[in-house]
N, C-alpha and C. Protein backbone atom coordinates (compact mmCIF):
# COMPACT_ATOMS: atom_id res chain seq x y z
N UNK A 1 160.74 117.90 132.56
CA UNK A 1 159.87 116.81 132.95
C UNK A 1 158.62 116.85 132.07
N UNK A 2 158.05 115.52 131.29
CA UNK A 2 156.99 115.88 130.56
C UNK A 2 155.97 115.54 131.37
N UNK A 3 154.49 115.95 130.94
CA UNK A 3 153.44 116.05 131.85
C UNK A 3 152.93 114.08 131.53
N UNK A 4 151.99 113.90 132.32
CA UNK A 4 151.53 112.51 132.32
C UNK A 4 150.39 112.71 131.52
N UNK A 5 150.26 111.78 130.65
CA UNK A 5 148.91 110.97 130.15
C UNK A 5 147.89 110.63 130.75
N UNK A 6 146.72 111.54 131.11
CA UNK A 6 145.66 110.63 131.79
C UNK A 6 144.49 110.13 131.01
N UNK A 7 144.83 108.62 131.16
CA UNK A 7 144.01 107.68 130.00
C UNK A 7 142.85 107.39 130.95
N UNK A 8 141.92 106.93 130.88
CA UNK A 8 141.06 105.77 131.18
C UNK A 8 140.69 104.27 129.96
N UNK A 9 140.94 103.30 130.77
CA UNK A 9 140.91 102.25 129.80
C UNK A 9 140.32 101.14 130.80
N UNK A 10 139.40 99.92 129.64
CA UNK A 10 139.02 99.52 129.85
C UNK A 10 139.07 98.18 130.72
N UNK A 11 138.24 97.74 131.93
CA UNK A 11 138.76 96.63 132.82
C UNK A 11 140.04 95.41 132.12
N UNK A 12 140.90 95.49 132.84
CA UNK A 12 141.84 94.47 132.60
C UNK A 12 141.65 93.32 133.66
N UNK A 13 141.65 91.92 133.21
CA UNK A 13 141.82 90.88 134.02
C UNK A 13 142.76 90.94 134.38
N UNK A 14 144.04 90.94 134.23
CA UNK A 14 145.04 91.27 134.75
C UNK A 14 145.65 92.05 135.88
N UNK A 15 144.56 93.06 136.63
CA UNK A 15 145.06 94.12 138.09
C UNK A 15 144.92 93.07 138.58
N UNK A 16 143.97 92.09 138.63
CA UNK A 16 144.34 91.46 139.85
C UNK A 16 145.77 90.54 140.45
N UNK A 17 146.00 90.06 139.41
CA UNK A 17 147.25 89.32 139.62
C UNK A 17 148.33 90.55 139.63
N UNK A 18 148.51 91.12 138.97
CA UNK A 18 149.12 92.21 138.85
C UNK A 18 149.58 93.16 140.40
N UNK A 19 148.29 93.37 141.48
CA UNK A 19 148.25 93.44 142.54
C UNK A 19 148.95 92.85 143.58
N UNK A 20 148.33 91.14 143.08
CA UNK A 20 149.43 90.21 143.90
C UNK A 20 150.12 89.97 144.47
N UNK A 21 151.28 90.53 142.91
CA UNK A 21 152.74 90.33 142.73
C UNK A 21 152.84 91.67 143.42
N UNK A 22 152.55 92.64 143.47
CA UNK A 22 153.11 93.77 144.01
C UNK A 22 153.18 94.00 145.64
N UNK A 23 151.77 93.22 146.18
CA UNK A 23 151.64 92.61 147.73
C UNK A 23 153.07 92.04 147.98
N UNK A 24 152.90 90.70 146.90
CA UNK A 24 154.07 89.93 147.53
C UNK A 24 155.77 90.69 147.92
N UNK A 25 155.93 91.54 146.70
CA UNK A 25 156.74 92.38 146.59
C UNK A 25 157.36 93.09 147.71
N UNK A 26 155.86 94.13 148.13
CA UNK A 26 155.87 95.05 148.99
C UNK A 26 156.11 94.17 150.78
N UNK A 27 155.58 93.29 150.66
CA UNK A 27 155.72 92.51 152.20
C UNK A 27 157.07 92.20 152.08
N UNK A 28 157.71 91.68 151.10
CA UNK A 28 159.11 91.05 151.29
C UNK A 28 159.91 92.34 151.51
N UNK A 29 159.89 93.43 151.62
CA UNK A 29 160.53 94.64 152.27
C UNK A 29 159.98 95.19 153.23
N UNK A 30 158.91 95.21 153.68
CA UNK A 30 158.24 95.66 155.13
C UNK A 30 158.53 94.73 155.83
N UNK A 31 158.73 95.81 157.29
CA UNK A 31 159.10 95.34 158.19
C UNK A 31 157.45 94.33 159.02
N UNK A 32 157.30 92.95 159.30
CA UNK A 32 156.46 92.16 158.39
C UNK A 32 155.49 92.65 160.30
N UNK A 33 155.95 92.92 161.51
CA UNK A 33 155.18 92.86 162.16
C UNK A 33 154.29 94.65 162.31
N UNK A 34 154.69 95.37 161.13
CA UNK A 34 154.33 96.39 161.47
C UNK A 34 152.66 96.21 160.49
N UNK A 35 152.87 95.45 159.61
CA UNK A 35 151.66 95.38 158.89
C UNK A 35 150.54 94.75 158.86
N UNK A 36 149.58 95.18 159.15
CA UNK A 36 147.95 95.03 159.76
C UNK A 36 147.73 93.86 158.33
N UNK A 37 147.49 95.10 157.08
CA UNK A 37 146.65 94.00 155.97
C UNK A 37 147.28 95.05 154.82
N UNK A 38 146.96 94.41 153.44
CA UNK A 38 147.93 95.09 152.40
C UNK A 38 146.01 94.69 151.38
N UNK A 39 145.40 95.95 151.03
CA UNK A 39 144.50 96.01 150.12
C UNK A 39 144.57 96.70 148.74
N UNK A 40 144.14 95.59 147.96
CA UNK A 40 143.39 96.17 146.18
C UNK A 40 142.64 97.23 146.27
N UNK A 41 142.93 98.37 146.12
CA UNK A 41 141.90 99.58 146.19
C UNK A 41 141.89 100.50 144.77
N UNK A 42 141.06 101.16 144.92
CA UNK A 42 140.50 101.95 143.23
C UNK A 42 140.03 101.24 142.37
N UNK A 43 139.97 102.11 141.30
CA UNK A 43 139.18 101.30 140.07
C UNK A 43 139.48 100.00 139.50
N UNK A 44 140.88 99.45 139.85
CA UNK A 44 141.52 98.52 138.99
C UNK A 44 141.04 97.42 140.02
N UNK A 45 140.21 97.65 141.44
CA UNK A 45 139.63 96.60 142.41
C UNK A 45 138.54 96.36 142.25
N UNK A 46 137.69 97.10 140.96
CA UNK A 46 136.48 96.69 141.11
C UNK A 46 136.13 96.00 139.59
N UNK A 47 135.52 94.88 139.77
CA UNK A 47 135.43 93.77 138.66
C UNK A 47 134.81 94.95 137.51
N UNK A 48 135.50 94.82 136.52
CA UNK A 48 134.35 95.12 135.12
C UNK A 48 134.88 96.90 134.98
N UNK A 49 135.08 97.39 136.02
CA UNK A 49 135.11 98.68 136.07
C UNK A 49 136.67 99.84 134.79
N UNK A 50 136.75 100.28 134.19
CA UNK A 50 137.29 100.85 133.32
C UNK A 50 138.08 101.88 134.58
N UNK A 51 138.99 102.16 134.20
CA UNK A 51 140.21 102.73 135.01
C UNK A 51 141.50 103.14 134.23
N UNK A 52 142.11 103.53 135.43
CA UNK A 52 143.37 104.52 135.01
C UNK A 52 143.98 103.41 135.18
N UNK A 53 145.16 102.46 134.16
CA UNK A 53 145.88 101.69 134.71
C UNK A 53 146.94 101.72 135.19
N UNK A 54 146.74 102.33 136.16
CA UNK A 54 147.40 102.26 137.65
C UNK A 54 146.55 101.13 138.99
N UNK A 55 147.86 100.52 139.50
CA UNK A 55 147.84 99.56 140.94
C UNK A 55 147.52 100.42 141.77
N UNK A 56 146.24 100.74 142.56
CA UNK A 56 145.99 101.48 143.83
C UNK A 56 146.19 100.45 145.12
N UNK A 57 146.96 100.61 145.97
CA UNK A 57 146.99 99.63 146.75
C UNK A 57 147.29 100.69 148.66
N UNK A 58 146.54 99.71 149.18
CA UNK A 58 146.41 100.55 150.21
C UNK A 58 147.14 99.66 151.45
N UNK A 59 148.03 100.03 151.96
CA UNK A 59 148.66 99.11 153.65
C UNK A 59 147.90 99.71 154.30
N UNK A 60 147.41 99.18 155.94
CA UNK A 60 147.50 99.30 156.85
C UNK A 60 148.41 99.13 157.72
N UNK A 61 148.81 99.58 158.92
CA UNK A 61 150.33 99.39 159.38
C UNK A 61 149.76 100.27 160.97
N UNK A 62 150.69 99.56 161.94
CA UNK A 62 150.41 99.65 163.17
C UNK A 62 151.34 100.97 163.26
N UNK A 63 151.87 101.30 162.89
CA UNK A 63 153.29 102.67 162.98
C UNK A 63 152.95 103.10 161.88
N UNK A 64 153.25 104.63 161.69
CA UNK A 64 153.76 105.41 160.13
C UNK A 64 155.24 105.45 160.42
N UNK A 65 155.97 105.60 161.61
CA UNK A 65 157.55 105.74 161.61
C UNK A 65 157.93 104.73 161.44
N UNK A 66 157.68 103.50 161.24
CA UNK A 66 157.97 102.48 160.53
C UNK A 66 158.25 102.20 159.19
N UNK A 67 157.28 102.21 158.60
CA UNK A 67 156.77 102.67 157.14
C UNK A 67 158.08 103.91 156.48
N UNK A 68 158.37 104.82 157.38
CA UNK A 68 159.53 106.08 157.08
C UNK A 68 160.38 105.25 156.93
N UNK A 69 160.88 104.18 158.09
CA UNK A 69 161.72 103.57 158.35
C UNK A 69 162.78 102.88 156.98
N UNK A 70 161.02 102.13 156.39
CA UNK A 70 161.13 101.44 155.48
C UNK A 70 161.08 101.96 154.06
N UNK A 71 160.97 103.22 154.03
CA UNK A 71 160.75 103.94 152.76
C UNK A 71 162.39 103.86 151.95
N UNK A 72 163.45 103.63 152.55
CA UNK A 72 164.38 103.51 151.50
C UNK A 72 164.48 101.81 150.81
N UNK A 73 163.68 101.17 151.69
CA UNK A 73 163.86 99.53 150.90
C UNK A 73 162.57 99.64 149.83
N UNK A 74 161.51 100.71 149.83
CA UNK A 74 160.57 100.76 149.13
C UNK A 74 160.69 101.44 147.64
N UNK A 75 161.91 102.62 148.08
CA UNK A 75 162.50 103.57 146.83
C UNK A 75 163.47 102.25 146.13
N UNK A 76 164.30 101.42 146.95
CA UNK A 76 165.41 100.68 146.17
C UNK A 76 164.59 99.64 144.86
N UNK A 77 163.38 99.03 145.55
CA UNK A 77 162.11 98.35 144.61
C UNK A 77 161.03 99.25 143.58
N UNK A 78 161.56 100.78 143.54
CA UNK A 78 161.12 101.73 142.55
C UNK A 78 159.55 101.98 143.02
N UNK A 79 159.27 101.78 144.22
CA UNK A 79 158.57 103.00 144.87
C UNK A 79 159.05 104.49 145.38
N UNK A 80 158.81 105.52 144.44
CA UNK A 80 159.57 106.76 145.58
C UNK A 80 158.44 107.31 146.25
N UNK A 81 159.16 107.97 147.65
CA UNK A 81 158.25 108.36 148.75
C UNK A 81 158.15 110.02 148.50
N UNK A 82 156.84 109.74 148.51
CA UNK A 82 156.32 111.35 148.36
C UNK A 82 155.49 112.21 149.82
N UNK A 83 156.37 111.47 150.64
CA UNK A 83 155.10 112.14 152.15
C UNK A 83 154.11 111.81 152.10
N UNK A 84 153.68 112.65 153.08
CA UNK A 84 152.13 112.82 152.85
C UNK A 84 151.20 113.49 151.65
N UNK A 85 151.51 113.52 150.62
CA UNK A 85 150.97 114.63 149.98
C UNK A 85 149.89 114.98 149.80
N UNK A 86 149.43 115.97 150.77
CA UNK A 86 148.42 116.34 150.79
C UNK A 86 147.55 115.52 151.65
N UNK A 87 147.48 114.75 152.25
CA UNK A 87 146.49 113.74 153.46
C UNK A 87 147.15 113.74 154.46
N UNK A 88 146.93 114.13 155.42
CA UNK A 88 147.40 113.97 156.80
C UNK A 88 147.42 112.63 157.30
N UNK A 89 148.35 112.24 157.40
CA UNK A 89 148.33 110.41 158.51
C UNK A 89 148.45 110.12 157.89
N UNK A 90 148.76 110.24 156.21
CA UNK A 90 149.43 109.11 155.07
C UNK A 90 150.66 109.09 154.88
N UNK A 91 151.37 107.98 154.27
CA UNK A 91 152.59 107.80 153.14
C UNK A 91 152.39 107.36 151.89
N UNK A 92 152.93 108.16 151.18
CA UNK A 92 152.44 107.89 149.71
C UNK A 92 153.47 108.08 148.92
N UNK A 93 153.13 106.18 147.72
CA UNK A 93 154.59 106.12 147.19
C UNK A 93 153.86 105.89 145.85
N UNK A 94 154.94 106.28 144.64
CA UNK A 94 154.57 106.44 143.45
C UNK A 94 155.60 105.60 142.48
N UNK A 95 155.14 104.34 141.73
CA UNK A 95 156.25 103.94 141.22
C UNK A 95 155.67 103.87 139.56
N UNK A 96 156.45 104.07 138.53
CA UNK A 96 156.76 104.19 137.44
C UNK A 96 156.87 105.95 136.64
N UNK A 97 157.41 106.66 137.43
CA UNK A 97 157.67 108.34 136.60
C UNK A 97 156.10 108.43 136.34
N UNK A 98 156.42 109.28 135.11
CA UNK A 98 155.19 109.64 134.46
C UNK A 98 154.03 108.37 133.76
N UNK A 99 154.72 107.45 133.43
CA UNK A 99 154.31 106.40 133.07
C UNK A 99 154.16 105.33 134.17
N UNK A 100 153.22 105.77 135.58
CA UNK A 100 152.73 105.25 136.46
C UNK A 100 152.18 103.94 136.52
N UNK A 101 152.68 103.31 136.70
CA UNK A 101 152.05 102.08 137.42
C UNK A 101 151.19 101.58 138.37
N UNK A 102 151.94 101.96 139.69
CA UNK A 102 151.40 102.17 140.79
C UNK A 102 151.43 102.98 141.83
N UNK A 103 150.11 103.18 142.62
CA UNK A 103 149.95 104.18 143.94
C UNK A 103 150.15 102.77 145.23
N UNK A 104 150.53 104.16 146.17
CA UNK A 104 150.82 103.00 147.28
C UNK A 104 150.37 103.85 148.80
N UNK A 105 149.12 103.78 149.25
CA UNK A 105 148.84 104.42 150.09
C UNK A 105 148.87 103.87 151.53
N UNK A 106 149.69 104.48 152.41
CA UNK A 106 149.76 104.02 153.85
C UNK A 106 149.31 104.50 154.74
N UNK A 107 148.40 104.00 155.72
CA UNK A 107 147.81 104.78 156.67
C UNK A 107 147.44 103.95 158.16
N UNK A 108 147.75 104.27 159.33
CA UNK A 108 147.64 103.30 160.17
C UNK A 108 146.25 102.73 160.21
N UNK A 109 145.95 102.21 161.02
CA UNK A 109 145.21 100.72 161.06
C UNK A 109 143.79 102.10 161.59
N UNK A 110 142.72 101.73 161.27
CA UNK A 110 141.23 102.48 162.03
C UNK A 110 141.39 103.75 161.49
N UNK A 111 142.22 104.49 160.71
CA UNK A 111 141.67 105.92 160.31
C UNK A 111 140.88 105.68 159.23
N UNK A 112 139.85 106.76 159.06
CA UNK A 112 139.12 106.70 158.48
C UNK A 112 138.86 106.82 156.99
N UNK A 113 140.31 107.18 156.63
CA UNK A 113 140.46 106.84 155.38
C UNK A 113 140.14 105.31 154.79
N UNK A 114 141.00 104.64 155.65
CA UNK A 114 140.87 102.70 155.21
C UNK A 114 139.58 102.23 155.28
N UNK A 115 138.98 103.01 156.11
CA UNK A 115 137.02 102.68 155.89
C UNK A 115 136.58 103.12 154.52
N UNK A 116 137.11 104.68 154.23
CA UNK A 116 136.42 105.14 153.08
C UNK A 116 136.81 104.47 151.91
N UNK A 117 137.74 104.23 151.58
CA UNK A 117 138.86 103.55 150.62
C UNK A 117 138.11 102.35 150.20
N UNK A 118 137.69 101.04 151.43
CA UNK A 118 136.87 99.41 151.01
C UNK A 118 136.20 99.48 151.10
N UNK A 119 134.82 100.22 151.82
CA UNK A 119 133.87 100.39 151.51
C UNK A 119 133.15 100.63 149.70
N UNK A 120 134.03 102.11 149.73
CA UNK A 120 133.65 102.26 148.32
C UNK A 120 133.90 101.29 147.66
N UNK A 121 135.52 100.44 147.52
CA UNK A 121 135.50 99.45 146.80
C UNK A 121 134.10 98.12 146.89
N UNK A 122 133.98 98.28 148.18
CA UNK A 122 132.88 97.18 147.93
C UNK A 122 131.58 97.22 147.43
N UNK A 123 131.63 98.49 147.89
CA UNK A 123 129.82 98.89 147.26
C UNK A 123 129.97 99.04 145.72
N UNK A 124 130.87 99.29 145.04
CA UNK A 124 130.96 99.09 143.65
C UNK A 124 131.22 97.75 142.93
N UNK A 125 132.27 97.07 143.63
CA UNK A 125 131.50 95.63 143.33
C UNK A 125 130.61 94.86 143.40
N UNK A 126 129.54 95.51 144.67
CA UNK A 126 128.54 95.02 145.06
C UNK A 126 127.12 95.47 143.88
N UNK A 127 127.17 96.51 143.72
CA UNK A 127 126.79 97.54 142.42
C UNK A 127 126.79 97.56 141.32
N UNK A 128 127.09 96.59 140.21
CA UNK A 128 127.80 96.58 138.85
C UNK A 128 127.35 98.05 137.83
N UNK A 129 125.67 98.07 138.17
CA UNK A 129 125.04 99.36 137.49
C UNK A 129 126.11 100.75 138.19
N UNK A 130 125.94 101.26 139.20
CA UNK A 130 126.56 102.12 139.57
C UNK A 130 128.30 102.47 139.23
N UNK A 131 128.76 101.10 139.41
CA UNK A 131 130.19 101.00 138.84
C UNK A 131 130.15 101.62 137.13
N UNK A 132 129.12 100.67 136.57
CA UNK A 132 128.80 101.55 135.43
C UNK A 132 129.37 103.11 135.27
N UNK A 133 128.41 103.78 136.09
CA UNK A 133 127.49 105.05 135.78
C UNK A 133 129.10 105.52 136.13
N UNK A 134 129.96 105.42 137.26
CA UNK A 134 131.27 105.76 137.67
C UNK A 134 132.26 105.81 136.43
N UNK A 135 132.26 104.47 135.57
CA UNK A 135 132.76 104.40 134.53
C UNK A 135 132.36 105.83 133.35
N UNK A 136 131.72 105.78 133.12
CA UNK A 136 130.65 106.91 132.24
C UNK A 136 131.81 108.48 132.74
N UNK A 137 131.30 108.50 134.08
CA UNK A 137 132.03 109.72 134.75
C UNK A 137 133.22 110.23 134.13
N UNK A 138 134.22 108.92 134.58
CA UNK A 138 135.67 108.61 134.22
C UNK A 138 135.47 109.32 133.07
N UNK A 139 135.27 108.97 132.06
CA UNK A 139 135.69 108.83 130.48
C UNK A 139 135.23 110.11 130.01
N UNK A 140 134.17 111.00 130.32
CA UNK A 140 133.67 112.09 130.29
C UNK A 140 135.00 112.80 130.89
N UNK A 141 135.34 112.42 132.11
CA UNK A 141 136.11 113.41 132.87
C UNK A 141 137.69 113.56 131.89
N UNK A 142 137.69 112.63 131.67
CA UNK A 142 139.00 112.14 130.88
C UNK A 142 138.95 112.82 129.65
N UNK A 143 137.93 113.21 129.00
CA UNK A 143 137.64 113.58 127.71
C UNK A 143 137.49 115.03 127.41
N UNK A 144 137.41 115.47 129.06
CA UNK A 144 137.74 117.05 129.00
C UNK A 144 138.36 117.57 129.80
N UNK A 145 139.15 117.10 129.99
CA UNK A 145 140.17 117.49 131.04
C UNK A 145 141.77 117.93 130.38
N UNK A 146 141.84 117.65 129.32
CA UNK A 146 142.98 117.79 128.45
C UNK A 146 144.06 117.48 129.11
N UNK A 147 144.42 116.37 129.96
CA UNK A 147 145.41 115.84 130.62
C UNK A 147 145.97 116.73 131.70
N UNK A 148 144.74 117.12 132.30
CA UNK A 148 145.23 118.12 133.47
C UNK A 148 144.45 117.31 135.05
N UNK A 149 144.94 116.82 136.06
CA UNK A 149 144.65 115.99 136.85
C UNK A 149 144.13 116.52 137.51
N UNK A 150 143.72 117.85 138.03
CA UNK A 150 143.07 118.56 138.49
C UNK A 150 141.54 118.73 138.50
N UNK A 151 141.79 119.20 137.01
CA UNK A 151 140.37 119.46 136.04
C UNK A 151 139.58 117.54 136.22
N UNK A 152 140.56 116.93 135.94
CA UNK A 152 139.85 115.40 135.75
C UNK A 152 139.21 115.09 137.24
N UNK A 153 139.67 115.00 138.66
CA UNK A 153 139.69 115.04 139.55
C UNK A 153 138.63 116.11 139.73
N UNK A 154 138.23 117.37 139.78
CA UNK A 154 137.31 118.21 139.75
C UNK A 154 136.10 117.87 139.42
N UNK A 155 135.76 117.51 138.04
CA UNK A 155 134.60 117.19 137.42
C UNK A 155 134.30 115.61 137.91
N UNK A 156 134.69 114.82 138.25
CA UNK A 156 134.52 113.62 138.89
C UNK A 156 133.95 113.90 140.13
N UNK A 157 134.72 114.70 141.34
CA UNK A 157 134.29 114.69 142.20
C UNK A 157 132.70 114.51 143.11
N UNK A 158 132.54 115.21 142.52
CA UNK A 158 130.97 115.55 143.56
C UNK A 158 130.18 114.24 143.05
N UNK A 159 130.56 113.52 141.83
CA UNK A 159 129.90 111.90 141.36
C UNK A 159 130.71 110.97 142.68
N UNK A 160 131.77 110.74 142.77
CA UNK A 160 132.69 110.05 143.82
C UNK A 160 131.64 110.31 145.45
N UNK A 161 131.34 111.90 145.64
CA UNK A 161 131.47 112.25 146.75
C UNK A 161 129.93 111.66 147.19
N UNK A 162 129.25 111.73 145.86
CA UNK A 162 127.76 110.70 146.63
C UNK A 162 127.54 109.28 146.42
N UNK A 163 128.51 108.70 145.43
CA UNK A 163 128.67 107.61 145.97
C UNK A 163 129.36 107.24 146.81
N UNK A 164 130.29 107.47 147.35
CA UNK A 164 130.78 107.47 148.79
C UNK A 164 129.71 107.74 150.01
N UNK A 165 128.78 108.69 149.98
CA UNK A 165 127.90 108.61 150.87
C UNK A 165 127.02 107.41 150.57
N UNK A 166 126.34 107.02 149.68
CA UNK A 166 125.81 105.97 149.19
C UNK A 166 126.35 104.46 149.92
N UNK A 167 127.83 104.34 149.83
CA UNK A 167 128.78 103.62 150.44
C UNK A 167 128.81 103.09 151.80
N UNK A 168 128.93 104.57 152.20
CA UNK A 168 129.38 103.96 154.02
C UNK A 168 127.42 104.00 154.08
N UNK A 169 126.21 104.19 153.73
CA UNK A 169 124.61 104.10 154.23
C UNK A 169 124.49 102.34 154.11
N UNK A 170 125.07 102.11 152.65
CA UNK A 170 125.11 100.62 152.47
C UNK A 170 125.78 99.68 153.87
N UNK A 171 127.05 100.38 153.81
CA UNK A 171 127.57 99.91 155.09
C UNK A 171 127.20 99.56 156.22
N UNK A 172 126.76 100.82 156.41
CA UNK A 172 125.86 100.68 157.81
C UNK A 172 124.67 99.97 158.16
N UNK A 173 123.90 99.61 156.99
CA UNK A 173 122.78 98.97 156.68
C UNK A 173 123.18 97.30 156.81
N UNK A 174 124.19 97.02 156.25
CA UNK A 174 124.78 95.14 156.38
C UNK A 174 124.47 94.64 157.14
């Protein structure tokens, strides 16, 4: 198995439609009353913002044994199901190999992940400077990380972890 490429590249007009089609996609195989709302999430959701081009997309869903249910009509459309990996109360599906496309994160409806997840997205659209400074991060992180997702993920972090607090204060403030 060869290891993945982790690029960062610059905003594409294109996630959004791109997203779309993958909504539309993903609903025409879910089972349609289990699903709350189907969201644009990560970098490729926030206008202007430079990203991994990868589809982050997040369901909400009234069941996770549903979602199990549905995980072989999701593998047949070249999502494969990877559990939870690593998040408790998620399903998480990965479609294109190493040459990723898209993430597909499921989590029922009110955990607190789906707060942390649009919030951030919004406060960075709401933000263009800060989306910036996030961008900056990325590309630094990307630039020494020697394609190790760990290391990239590491050195990002603690930038993510206060704008995220930054995030839900904004929030609360609306």
């Amino acid at each position: 198995m060869s290891s993945r490429i982790i690029e960062v590249v610059d905003y594409r007009d294109t996630w959004p439609s791109e997203f779309r089609k993958a909504k539309d996609t993903l609903l025409s195989e879910l089972t349609p009353s289990n699903v709350v709302a189907i969201h644009h999430i990560g970098s490729t959701a926030v206008t202007g913002l430079c990203a991994k081009p990868i589809i982050d997309i997040l369901i909400e869903v009234n069941a996770l044994n549903i979602i199990d249910l549905d995980s072989a009509k999701l593998e047949a459309i070249g999502y494969k199901p990877r559990g939870e990996n690593g998040i408790e109360g998620r399903r998480y599906f990965q479609k294109g190999g190493n040459a990723r496309t898209h993430h597909v994160h499921v989590f029922e409806t009110g955990r607190a992940e789906v707060f942390r997840h649009l919030v951030f997205r919004d406060y960075l659209n709401t933000y263009p400077d800060e989306a910036r400074a996030y961008g900056e991060v990325k590309r630094r992180a990307v630039s020494l990380c020697n394609n190790n997702r760990q290391a990239y993920c590491d050195f990002k972090d603690p930038f993510v972890t206060a704008l995220l607090e930054k995030a839900i204060a904004w929030h609360v403030y609306l």
